[in-house]
N, C-alpha and C. Protein backbone atom coordinates (compact mmCIF):
# COMPACT_ATOMS: atom_id res chain seq x y z
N UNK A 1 0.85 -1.18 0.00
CA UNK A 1 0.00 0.00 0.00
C UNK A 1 0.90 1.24 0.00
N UNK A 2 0.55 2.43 -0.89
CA UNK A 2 1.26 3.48 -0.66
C UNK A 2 1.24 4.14 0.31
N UNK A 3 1.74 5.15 0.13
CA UNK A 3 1.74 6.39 1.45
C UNK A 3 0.38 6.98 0.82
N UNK A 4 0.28 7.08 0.14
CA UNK A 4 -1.05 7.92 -0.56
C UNK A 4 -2.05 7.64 -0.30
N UNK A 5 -2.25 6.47 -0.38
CA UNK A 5 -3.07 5.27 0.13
C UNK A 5 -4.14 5.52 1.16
N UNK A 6 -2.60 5.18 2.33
CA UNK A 6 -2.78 4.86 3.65
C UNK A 6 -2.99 6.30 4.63
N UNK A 7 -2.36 7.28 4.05
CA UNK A 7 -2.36 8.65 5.37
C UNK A 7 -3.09 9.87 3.76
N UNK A 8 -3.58 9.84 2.35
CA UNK A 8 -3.87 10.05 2.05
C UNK A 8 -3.21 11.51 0.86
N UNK A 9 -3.56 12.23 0.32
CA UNK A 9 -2.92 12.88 -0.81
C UNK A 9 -1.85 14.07 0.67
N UNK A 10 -0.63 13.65 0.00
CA UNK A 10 0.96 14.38 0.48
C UNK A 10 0.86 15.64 0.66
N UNK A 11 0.05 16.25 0.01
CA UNK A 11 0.51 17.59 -0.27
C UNK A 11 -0.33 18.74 0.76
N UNK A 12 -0.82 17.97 1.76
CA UNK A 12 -1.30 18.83 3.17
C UNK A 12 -0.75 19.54 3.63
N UNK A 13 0.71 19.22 3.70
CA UNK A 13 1.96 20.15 4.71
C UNK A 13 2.71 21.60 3.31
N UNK A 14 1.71 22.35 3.78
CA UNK A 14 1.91 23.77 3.51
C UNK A 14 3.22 24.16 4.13
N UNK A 15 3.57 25.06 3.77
CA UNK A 15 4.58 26.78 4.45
C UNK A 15 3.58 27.42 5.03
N UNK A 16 2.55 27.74 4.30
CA UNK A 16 0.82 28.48 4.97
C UNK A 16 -0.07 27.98 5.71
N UNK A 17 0.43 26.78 5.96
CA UNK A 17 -0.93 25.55 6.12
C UNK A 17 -0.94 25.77 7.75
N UNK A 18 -1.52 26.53 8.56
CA UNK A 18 -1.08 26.76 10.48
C UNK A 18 -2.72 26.09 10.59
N UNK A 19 -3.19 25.16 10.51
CA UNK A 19 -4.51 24.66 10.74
C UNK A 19 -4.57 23.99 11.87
N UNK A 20 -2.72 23.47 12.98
CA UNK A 20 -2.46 22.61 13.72
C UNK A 20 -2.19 23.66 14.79
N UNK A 21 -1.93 24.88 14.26
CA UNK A 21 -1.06 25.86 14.92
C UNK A 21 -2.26 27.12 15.79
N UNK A 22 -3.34 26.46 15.93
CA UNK A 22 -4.40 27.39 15.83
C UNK A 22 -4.86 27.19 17.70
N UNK A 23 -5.94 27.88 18.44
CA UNK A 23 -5.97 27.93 19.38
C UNK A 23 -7.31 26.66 19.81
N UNK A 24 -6.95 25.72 21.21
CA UNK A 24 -7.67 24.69 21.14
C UNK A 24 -7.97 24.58 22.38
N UNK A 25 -9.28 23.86 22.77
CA UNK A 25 -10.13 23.49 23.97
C UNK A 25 -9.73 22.36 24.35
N UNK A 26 -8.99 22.41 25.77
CA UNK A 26 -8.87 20.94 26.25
C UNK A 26 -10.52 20.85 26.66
N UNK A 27 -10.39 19.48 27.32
CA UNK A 27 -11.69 19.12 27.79
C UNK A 27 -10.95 18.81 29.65
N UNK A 28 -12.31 19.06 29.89
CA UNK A 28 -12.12 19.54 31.24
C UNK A 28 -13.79 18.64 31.87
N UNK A 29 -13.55 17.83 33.13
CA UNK A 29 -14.42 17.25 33.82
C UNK A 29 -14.89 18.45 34.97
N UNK A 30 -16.20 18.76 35.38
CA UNK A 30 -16.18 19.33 36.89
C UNK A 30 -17.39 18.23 37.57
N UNK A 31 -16.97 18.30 38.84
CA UNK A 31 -17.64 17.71 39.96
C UNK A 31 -17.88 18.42 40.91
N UNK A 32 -19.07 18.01 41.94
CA UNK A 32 -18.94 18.27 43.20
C UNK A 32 -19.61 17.61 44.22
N UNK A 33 -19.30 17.97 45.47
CA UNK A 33 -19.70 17.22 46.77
C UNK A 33 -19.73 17.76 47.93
N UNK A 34 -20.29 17.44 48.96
CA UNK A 34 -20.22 18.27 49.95
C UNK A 34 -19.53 19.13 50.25
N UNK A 35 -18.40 18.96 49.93
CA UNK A 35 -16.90 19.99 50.82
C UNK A 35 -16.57 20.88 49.34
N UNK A 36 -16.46 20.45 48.44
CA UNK A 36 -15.89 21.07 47.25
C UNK A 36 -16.53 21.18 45.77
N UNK A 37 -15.49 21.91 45.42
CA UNK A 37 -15.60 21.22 43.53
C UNK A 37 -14.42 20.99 43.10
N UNK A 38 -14.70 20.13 42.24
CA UNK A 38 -13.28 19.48 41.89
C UNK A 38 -13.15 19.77 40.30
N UNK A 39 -11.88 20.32 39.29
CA UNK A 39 -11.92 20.28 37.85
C UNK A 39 -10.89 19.85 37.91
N UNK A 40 -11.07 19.06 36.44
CA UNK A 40 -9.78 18.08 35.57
C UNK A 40 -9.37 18.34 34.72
N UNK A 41 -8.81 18.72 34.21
CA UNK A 41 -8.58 19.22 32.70
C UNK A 41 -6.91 18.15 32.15
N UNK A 42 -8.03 17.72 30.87
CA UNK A 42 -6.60 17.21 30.52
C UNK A 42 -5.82 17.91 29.25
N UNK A 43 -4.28 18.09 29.67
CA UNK A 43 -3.36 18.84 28.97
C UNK A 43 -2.27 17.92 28.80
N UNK A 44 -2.87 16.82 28.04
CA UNK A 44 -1.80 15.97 27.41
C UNK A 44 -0.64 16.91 26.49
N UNK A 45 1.08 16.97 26.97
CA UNK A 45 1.71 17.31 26.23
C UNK A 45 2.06 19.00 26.56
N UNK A 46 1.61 19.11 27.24
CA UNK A 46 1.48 20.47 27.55
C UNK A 46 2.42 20.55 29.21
N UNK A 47 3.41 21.48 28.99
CA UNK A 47 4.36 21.37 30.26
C UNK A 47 3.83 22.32 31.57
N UNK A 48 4.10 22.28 32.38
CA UNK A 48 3.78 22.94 33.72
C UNK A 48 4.13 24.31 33.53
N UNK A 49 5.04 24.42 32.95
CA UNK A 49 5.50 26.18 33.00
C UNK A 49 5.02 26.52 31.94
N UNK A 50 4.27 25.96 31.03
CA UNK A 50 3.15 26.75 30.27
C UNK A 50 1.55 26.77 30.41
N UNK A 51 1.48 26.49 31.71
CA UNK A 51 -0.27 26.72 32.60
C UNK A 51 -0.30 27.68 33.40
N UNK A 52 -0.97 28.47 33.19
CA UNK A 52 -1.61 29.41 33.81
C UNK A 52 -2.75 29.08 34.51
N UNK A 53 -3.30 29.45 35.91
CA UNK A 53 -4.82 29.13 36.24
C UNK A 53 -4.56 30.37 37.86
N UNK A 54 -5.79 30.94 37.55
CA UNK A 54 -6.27 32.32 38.53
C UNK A 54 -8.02 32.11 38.78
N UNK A 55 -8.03 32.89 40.16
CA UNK A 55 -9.23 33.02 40.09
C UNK A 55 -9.33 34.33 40.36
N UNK A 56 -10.50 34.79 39.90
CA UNK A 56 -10.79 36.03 39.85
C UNK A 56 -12.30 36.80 39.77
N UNK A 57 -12.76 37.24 40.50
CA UNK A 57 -13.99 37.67 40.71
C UNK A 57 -14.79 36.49 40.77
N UNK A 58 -14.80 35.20 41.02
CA UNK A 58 -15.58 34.10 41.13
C UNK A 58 -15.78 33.40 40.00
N UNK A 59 -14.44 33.67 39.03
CA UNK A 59 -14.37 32.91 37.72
C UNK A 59 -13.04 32.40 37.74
N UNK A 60 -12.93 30.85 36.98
CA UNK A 60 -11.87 29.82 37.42
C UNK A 60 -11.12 30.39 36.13
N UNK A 61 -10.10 30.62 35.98
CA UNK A 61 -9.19 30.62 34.74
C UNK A 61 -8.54 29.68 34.13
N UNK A 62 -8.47 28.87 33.72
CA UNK A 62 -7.14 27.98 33.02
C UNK A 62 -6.46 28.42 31.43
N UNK A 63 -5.32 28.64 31.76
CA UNK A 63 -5.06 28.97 30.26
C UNK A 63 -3.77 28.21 30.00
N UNK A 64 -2.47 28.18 29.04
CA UNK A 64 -1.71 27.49 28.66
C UNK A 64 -1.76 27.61 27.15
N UNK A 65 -0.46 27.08 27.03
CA UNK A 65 0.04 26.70 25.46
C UNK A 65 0.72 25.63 25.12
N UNK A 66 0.52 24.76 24.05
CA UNK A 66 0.79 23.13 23.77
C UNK A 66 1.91 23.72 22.62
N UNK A 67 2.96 23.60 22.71
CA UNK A 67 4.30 23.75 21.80
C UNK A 67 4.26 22.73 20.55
N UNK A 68 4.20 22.92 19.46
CA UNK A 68 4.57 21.78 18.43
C UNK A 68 6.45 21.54 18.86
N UNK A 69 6.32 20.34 19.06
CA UNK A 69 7.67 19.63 19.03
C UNK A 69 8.43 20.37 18.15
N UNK A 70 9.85 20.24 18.14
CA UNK A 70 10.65 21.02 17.52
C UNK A 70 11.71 20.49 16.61
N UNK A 71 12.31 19.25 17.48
CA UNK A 71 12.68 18.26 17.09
C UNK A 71 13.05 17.58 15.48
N UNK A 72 11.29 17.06 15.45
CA UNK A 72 11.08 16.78 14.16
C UNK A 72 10.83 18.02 12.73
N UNK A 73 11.14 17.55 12.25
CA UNK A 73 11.32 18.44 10.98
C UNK A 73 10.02 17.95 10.24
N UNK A 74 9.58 18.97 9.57
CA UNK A 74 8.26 19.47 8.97
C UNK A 74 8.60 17.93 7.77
N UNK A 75 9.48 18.16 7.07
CA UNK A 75 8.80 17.01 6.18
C UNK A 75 8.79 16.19 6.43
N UNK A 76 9.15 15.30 7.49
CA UNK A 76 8.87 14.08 8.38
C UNK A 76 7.38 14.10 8.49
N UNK A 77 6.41 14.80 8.88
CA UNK A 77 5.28 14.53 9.24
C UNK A 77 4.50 13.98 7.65
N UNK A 78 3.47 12.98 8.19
CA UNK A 78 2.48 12.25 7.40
C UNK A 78 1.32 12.92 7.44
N UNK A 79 1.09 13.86 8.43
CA UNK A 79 0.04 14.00 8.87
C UNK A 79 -0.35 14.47 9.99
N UNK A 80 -0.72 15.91 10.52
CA UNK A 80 -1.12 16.41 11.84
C UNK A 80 -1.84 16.73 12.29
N UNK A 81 -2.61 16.17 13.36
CA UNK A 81 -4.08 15.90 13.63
C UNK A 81 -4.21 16.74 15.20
N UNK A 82 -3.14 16.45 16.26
CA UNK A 82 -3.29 16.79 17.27
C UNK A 82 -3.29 18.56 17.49
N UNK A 83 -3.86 19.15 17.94
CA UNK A 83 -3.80 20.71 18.00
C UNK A 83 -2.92 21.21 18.63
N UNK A 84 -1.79 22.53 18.33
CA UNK A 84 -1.44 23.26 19.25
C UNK A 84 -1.69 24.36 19.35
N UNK A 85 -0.90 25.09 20.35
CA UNK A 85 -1.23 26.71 20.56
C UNK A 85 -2.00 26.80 21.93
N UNK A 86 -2.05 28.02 21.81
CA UNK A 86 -2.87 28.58 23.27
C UNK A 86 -4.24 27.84 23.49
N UNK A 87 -4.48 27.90 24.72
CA UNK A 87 -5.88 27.25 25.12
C UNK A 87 -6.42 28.56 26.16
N UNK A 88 -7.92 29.09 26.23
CA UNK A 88 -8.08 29.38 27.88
C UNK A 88 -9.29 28.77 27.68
N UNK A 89 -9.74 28.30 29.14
CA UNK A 89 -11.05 28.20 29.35
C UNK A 89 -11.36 28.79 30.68
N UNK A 90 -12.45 29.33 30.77
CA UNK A 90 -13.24 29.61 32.02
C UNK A 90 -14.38 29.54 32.62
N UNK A 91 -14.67 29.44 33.97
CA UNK A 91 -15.73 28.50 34.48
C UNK A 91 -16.37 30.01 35.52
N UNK A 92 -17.23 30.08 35.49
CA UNK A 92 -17.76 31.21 37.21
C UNK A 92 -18.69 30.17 37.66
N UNK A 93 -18.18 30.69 38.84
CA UNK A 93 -18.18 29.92 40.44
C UNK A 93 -19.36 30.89 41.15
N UNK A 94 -20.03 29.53 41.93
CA UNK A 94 -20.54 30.25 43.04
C UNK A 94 -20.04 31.37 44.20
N UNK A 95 -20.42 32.24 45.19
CA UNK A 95 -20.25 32.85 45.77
C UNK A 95 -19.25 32.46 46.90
N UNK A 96 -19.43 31.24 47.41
CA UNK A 96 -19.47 30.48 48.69
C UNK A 96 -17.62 29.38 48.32
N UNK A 97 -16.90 30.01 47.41
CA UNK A 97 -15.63 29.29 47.40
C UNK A 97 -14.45 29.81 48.51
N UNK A 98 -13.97 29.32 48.76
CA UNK A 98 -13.01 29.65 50.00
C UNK A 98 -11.74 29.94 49.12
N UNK A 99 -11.61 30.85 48.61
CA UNK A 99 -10.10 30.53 47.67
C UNK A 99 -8.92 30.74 48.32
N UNK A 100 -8.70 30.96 49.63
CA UNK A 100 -7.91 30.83 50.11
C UNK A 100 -7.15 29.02 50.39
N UNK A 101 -8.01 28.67 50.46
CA UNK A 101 -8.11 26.95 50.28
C UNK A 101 -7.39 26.09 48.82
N UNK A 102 -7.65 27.01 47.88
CA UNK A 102 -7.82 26.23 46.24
C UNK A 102 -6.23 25.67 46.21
N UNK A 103 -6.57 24.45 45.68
CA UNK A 103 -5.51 23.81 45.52
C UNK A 103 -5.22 23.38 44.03
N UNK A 104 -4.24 23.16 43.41
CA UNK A 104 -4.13 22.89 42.35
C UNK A 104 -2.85 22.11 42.19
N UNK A 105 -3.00 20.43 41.34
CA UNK A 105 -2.02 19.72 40.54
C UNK A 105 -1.61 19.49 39.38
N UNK A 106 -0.42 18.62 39.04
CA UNK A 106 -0.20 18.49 37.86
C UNK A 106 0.15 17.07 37.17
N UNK A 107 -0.39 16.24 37.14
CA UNK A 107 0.45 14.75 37.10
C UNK A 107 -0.42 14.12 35.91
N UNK A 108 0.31 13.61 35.49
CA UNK A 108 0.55 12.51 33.87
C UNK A 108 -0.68 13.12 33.12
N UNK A 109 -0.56 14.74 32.75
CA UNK A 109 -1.16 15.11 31.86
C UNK A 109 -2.42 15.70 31.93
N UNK A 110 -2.63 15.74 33.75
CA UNK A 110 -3.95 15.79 33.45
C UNK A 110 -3.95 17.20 35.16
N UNK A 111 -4.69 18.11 34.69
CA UNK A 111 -4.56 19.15 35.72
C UNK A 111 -5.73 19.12 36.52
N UNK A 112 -5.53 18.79 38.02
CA UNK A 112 -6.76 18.87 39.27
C UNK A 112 -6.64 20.00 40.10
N UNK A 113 -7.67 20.91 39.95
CA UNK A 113 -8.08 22.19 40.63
C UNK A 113 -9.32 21.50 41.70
N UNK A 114 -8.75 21.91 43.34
CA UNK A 114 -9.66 22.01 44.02
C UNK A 114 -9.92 23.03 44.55
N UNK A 115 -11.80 23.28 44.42
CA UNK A 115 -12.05 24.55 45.40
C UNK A 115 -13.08 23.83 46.12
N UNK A 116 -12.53 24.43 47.25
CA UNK A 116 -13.43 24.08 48.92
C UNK A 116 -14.37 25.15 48.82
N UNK A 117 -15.68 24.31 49.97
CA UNK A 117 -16.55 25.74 49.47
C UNK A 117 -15.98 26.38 51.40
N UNK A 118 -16.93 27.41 51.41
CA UNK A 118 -16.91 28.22 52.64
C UNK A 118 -17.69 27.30 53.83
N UNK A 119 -17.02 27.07 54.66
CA UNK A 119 -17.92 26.01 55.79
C UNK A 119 -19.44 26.62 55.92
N UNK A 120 -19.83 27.53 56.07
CA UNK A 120 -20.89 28.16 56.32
C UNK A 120 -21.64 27.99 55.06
N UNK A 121 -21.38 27.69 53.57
CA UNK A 121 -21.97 26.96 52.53
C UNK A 121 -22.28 25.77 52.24
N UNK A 122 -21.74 24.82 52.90
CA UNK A 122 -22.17 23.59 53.39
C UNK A 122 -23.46 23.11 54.01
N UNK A 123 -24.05 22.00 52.86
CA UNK A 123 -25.25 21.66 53.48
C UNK A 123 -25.20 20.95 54.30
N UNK A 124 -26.34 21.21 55.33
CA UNK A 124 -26.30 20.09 56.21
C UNK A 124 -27.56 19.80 56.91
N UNK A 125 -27.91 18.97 57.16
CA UNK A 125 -29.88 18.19 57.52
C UNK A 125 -29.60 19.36 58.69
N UNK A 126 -31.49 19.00 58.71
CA UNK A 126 -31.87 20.06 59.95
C UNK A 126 -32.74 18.94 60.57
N UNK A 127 -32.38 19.08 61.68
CA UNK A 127 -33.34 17.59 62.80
C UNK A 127 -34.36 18.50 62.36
N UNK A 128 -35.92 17.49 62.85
CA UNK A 128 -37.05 18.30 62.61
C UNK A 128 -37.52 17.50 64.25
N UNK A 129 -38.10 18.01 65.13
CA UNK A 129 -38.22 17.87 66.20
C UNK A 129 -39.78 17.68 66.36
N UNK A 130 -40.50 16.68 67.39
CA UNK A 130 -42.12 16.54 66.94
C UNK A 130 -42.68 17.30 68.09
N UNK A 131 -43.64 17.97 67.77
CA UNK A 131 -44.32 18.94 68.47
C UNK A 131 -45.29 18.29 69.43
């Protein structure tokens, strides 16, 4: 089978062609539970000293930039599918976050932001007492 074939007509890889080079949405999980909220965002490929994340007026920030490898040389590629470039996304938050609390990681690609809420935002049963 050719190359033509198999990864399809060669002549994709422009000098002009920045279609890889363009700005992209990770995907990002949120949760929550009694004590918190929890977001995931995965940034496969994407290094630590190019994430940004703030909060600000009760809106979550994440931003960053995914580097095309450098390495490899342009006519080596068959074909480039994965996106780079800048990313932001942002989330607004309830009132009741403690951001003094917010914690944030970084491990095998995948970024965990915790925000605690304010103890006093926390639900909690109310006995009901019989009259």
């Amino acid at each position: 089978m050719s190359l033509v074939r198999f990864f399809g007509p060669t002549n994709f890889w422009k000098e002009d062609d920045d279609t890889s080079m363009t700005s992209w949405t990770p995907s990002v999980d949120v949760y929550e539970n009694e004590k918190e909220f929890t977001f995931k965002a995965e940034l496969p490929g994407v290094e630590l000293k190019d994430i940004f994340v703030s909060l600000e007026n009760n809106v979550l920030f994440i931003k960053g930039e995914r580097h095309l490898e450098k390495e490899t040389e342009k006519e080596n590629y068959h074909r480039v599918e994965r996106m780079y470039g800048k990313f932001s996304r942002s989330f607004s938050l309830p009132t009741f976050i403690d951001e003094s609390k917010v914690t944030a990681d970084f491990k095998n690609g995948v970024l965990k932001i915790v925000l605690p809420k304010k103890e006093h935002a926390r639900s909690r049963g109310i006995e009901i007492k019989a009259a």
